[in-house]
Every structure is written in structure tokens, then in C-alpha cells.
Protein backbone atom coordinates (compact mmCIF):
# COMPACT_ATOMS: atom_id res chain seq x y z
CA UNK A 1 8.45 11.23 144.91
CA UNK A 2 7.44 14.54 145.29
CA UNK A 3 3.83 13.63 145.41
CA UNK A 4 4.32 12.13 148.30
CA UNK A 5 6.37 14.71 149.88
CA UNK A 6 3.29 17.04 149.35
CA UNK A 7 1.04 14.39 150.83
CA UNK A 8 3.21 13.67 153.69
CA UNK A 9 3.49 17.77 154.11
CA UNK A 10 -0.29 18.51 153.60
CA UNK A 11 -0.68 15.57 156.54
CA UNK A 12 1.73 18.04 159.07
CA UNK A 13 1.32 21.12 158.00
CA UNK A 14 -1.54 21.92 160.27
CA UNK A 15 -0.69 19.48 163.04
CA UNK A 16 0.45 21.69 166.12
CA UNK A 17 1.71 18.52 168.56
CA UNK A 18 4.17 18.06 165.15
CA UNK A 19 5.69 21.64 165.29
CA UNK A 20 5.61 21.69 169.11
CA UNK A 21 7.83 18.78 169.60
CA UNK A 22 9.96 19.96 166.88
CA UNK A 23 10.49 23.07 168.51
CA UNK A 24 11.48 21.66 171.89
CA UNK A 25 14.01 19.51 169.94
CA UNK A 26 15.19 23.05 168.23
CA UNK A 27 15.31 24.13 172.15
CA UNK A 28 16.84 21.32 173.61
CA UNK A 29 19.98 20.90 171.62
CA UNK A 30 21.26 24.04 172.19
CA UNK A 31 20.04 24.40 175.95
CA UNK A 32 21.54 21.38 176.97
CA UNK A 33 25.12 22.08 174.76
CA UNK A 34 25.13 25.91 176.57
CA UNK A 35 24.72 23.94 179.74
CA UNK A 36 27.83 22.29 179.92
CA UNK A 37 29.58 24.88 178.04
CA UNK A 38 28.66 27.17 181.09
CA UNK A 39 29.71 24.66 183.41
CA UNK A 40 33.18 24.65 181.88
CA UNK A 41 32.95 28.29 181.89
CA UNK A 42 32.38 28.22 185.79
CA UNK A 43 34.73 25.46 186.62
CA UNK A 44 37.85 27.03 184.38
CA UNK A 45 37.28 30.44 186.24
CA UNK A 46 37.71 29.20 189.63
CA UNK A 47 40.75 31.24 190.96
CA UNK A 48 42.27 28.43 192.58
CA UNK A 49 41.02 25.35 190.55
CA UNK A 50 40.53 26.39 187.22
CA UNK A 51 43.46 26.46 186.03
CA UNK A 52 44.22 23.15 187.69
CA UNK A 53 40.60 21.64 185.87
CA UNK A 54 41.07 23.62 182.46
CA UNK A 55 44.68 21.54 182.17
CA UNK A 56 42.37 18.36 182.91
CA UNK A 57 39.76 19.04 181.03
CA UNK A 58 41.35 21.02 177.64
CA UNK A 59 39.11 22.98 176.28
CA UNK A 60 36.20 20.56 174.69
CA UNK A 61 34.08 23.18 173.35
CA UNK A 62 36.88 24.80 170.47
CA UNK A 63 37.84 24.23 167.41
CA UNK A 64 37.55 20.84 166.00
CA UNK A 65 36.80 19.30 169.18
CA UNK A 66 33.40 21.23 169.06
CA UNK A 67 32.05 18.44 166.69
CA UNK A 68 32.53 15.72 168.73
CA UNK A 69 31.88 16.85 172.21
CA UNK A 70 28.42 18.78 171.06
CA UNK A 71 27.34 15.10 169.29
CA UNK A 72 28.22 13.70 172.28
CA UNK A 73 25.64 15.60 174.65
CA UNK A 74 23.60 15.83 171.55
CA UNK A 75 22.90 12.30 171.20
CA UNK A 76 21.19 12.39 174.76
CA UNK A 77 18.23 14.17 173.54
CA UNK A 78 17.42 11.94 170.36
CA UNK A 79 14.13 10.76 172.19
CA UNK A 80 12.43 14.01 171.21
CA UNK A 81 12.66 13.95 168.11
CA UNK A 82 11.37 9.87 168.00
CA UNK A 83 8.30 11.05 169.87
CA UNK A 84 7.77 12.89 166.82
CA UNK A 85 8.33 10.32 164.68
CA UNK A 86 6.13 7.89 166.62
CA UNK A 87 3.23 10.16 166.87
CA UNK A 88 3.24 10.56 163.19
CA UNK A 89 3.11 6.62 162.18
CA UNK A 90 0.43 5.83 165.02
CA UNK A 91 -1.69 9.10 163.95
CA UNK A 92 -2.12 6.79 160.39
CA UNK A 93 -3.55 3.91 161.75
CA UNK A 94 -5.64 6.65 164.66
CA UNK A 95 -7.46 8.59 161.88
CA UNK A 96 -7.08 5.78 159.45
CA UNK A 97 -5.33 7.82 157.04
CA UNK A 98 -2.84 4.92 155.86
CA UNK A 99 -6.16 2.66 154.91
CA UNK A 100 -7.23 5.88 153.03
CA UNK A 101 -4.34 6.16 151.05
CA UNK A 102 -4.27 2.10 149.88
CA UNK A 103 -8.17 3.42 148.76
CA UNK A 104 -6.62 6.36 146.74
CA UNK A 105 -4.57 3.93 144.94
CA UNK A 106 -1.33 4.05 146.57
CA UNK A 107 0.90 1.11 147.02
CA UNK A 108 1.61 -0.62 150.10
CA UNK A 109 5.72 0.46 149.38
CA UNK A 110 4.64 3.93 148.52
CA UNK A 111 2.75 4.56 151.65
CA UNK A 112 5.93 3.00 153.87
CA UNK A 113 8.19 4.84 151.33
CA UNK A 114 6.28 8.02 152.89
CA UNK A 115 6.73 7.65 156.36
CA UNK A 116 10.66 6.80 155.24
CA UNK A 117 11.10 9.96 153.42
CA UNK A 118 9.68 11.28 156.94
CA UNK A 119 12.31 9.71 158.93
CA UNK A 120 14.86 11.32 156.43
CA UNK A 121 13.75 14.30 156.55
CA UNK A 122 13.49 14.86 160.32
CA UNK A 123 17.10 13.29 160.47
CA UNK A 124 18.33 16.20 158.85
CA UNK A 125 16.69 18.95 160.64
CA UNK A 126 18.02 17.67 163.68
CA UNK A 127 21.31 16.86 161.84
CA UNK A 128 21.44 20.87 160.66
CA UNK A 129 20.26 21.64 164.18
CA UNK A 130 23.39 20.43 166.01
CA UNK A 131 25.52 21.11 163.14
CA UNK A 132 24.42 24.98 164.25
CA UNK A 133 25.14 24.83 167.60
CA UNK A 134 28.15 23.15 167.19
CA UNK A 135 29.71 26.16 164.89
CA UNK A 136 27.91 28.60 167.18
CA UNK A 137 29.83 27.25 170.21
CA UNK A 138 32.71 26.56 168.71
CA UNK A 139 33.04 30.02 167.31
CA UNK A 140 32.27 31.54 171.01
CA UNK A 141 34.80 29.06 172.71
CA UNK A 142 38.08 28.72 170.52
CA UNK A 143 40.07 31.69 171.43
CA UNK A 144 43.14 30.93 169.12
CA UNK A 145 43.67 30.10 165.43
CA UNK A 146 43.23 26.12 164.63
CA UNK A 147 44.58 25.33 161.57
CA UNK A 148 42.24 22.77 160.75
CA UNK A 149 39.12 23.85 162.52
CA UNK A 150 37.18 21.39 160.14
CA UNK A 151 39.13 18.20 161.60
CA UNK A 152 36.61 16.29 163.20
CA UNK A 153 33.71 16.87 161.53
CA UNK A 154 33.20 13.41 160.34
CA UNK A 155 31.09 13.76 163.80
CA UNK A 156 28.20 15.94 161.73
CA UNK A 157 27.46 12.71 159.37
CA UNK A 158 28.03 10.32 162.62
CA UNK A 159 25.26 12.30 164.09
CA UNK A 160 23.11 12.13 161.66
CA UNK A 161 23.38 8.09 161.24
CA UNK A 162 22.87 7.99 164.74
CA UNK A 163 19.66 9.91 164.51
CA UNK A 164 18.46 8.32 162.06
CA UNK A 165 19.27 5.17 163.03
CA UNK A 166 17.64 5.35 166.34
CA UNK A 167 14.62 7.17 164.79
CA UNK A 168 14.02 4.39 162.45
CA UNK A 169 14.16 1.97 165.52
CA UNK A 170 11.21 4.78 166.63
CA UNK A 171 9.34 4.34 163.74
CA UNK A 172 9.46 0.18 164.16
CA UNK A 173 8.14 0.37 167.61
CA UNK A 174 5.10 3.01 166.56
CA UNK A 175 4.81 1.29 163.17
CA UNK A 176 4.30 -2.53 165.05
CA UNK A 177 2.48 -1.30 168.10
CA UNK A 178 0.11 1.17 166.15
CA UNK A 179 -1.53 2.80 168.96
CA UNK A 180 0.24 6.12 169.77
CA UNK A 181 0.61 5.96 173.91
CA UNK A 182 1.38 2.34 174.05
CA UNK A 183 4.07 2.87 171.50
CA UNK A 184 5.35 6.10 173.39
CA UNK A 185 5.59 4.13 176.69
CA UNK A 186 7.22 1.20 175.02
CA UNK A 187 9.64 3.23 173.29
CA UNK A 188 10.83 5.59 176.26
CA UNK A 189 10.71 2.46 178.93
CA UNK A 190 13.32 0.72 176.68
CA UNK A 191 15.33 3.94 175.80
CA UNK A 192 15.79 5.04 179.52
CA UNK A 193 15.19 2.52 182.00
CA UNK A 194 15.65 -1.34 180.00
CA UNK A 195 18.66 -1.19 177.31
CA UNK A 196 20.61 1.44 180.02
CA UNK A 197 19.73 -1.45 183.00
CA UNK A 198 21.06 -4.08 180.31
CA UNK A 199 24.33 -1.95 179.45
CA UNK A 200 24.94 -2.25 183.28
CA UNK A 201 24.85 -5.21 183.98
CA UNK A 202 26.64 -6.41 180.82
CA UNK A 203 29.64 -4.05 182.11
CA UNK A 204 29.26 -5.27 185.36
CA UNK A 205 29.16 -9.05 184.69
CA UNK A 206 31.72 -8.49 181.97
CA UNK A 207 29.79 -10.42 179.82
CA UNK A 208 30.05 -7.36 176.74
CA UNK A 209 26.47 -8.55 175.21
CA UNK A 210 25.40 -4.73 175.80
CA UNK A 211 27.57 -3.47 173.37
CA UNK A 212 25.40 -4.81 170.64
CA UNK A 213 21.69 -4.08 171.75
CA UNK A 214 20.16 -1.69 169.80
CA UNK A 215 20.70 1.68 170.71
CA UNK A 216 24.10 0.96 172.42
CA UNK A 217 25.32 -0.10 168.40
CA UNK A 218 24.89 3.44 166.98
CA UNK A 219 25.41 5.28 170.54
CA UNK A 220 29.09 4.04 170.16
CA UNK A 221 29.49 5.55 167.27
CA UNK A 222 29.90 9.10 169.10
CA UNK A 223 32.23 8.04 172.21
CA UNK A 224 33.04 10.27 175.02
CA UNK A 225 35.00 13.62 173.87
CA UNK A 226 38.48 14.01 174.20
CA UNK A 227 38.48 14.99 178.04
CA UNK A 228 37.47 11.26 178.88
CA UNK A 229 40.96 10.18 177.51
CA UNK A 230 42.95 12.54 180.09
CA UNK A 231 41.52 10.44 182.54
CA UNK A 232 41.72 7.00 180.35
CA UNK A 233 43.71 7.45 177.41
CA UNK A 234 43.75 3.75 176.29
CA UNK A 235 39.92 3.62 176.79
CA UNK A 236 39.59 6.87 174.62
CA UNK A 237 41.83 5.31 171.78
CA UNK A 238 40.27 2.10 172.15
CA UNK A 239 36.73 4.11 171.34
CA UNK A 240 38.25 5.70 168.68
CA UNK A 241 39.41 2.83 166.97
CA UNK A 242 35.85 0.97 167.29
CA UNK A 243 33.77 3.84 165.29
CA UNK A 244 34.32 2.25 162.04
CA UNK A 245 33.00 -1.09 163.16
CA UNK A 246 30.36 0.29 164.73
CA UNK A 247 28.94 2.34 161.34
CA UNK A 248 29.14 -0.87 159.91
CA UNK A 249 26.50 -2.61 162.59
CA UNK A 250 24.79 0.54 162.52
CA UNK A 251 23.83 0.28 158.79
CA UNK A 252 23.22 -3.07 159.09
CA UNK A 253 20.75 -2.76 161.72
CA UNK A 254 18.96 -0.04 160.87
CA UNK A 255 18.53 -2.01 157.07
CA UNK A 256 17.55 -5.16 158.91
CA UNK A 257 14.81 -2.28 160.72
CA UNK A 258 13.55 -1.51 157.58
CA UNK A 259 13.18 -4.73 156.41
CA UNK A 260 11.41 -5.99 159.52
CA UNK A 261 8.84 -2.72 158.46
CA UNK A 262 8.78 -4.02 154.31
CA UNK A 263 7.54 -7.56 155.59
CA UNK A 264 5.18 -6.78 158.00
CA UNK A 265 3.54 -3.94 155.93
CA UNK A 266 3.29 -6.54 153.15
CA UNK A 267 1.79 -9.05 155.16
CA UNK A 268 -0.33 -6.89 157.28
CA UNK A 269 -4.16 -6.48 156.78
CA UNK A 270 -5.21 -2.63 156.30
């Protein structure tokens, strides 16, 4: 295993467009967290609405709550860090590194274990990322002592299946696709514009078919924080109560990814 950490390493190491992306995913989850922590700042200090708008909205940025509403805004930027993991899956079959490696005397499963360990790995960073800012902000914000400051965050390991389930479906598109722009275009259509048209329309038809798609499965994992419920406290609990079967289609899904990635590398010529 560790050989192929090294391997996998000495493949990054020097590759800027890697460390680039990764730092505007280091940027991006605290920018966009500070955002709407800010914006709560503004709209509490109104002189004759905040106090009005902090009753309304609580306070969604303390202690425990921090956890869930910082995965919650969180989970919007995922898509960085799958460019990442796209770029580094096409960039095999580009340079013909993963042909190289078959040469060198690696298994088919070792090479795919690689670019696993990869997806792992770049989980956690992003996992440790937001499990920063969510501290951070959550030591700036809470103002009074929580007994149980720690409450909610089963939202830290939530996250990271999230990520990782979602980067995995990444990884599928670049590892099926192969070329790195095609599989970049493919993956950010369907991630912005097609599965959020399908949600729509499933909501609006009633027809509830968008709560399965792909990225919808492990999105409602992390439901709106806890200043949704003021305004629809049955929705909110109803959420709530749906996590658990959610991490359940979330696993399954992103094993049936996997899978989908064992066969095909298999079966695939070099």
C-alpha cells in the first residue's frame, strides 16, 4: 500500500493545476462559510429588524449548530474538489501513465486501488478543511456556554461521505470518459444545470423520482440547518428523520460506483 501512495505522490507532487485547485477548495470553504456568517452579522444588527430576524433565524453559526449549518453551505462547493479528482484520472490515460504502470508490472486492481486511495485521501483534506472552519466559526459566533458544544457533530463524518461519495461519482465520469475536458463538461453540466433541472421538476410534478438521482441521495444527507425549521418545522423534522436512510443509499451507491469502475477496468483494453 504504501508503494503506491509514493507512486500516486511522486505523480502530484510536481503537478501545479493539482495544488492550485486544491488551494481554491482550501479558499472556498471558508470564503463562502464567512459569507453568510457576515450576512447574519449584518442582518442581526439592524436596529429595527435584527432583533426581529435574529429571533427567526437563531443563531446558526454557534455551538453545535456550527456543524450542520457550515456542511450545509459546504456541500455547495464539492465540485472543486471533483475537478481535481477528474483531472487526475484523465491525466493517466493523457500521458499514458496508467498503460505504463500495467508495463511495470502492476495489476489492473492495484492501479484502480491507486486512484481509490486518491479519492480517500482528498476526501479527508476537504473533510479536515470544513471541520476547521466549522470550529473557527463556531468559536467566533457562540457567545454563551453550550453544554454540549460537540452535539451535532455527526455532521463532520456526514460531510465527509458526502464528499466522497460525490467525488467517487467524479472519478466514474473522468474514469469512463477518459479525456480530461469532455469529462469536466460532462461532469459540471450534470452537477449544475441537469440533476438540479430534474430535482425541479420532480418537486414540481410531485412525482419524488429526484430524491434518488445521484447527487440528490448523498446531498440529503446534510438537510437545511435548523433556521429552515422556524419557517417549516415538520419539513425540518421530516429531514431529520430521513438522514439515516439516506447513508444507507449513499453507501450503496457509491459501492455500486465502484463496482461499475472494477468491471470496466477489468474488461477494458489498456
Amino acid at each position: 500500500m504504501l508503494k503506491i501512495l509514493r507512486t500516486e505522490w511522486l505523480k502530484i507532487r510536481n503537478y501545479w493545476a493539482f495544488w492550485l485547485v486544491m488551494l481554491m477548495t482550501a479558499a472556498a470553504y471558508p470564503g463562502v462559510n464567512y459569507l453568510f456568517w457576515h450576512e447574519y452579522q449584518d442582518l442581526t444588527k439592524r436596529k429595527n429588524a435584527g432583533q426581529v430576524m435574529k429571533f427567526l433565524l437563531g443563531n446558526p453559526f454557534e455551538f453545535p449548530e456550527t456543524f450542520h449549518t457550515t456542511a450545509f453551505f459546504s456541500s455547495v462547493f464539492v465540485f472543486i474538489p471533483a475537478i481535481v479528482v477528474i483531472m487526475l484520472i484523465t491525466n493517466e490515460y493523457t500521458y499514458k501513465t496508467s498503460r505504463q504502470n500495467i508495463i511495470d508490472g502492476w495489476s489492473r486492481n492495484r492501479f484502480l486501488l491507486g486512484k481509490f486511495f486518491n479519492v480517500v485521501i482528498i476526501s479527508l483534506l476537504v473533510s479536515v478543511i470544513f471541520t476547521i472552519v466549522s470550529v473557527v466559526i463556531g468559536k467566533i459566533a457562540t457567545t454563551k456556554l453550550v453544554p454540549d458544544p460537540w452535539s451535532q457533530s455527526k455532521y463532520i463524518w456526514l460531510f465527509a461521505l458526502q464528499t466522497f461519495a460525490q467525488l467517487s461519482l467524479a472519478f466514474m465520469v473522468g474514469f469512463l470518459v477518459r479525456r480530461s475536458f469532455i469529462a469536466l463538461g460532462v461532469f459540471v453540466f450534470y452537477y449544475i444545470i441537469l440533476e438540479n433541472a430534474a430535482v425541479g421538476i420532480s418537486k414540481v410534478k410531485k412525482l419524488h423520482f429526484g430524491e434518488y438521482l445521484p447527487l440528490e441521495i448523498s446531498d440529503k444527507m446534510i438537510p437545511p440547518p435548523a433556521f429552515f425549521g422556524r419557517l417549516d418545522e415538520a419539513a425540518y423534522k421530516a429531514n431529520l428523520a430521513a438522514i439515516d436512510r439516506y447513508v444507507v443509499y449513499t453507501v450503496i451507491l457509491t459501492a455500486m460506483v465502484w463496482a461499475i469502475c472494477y468491471i470496466v477496468n477489468k474488461k477494458r483494453d489498456l
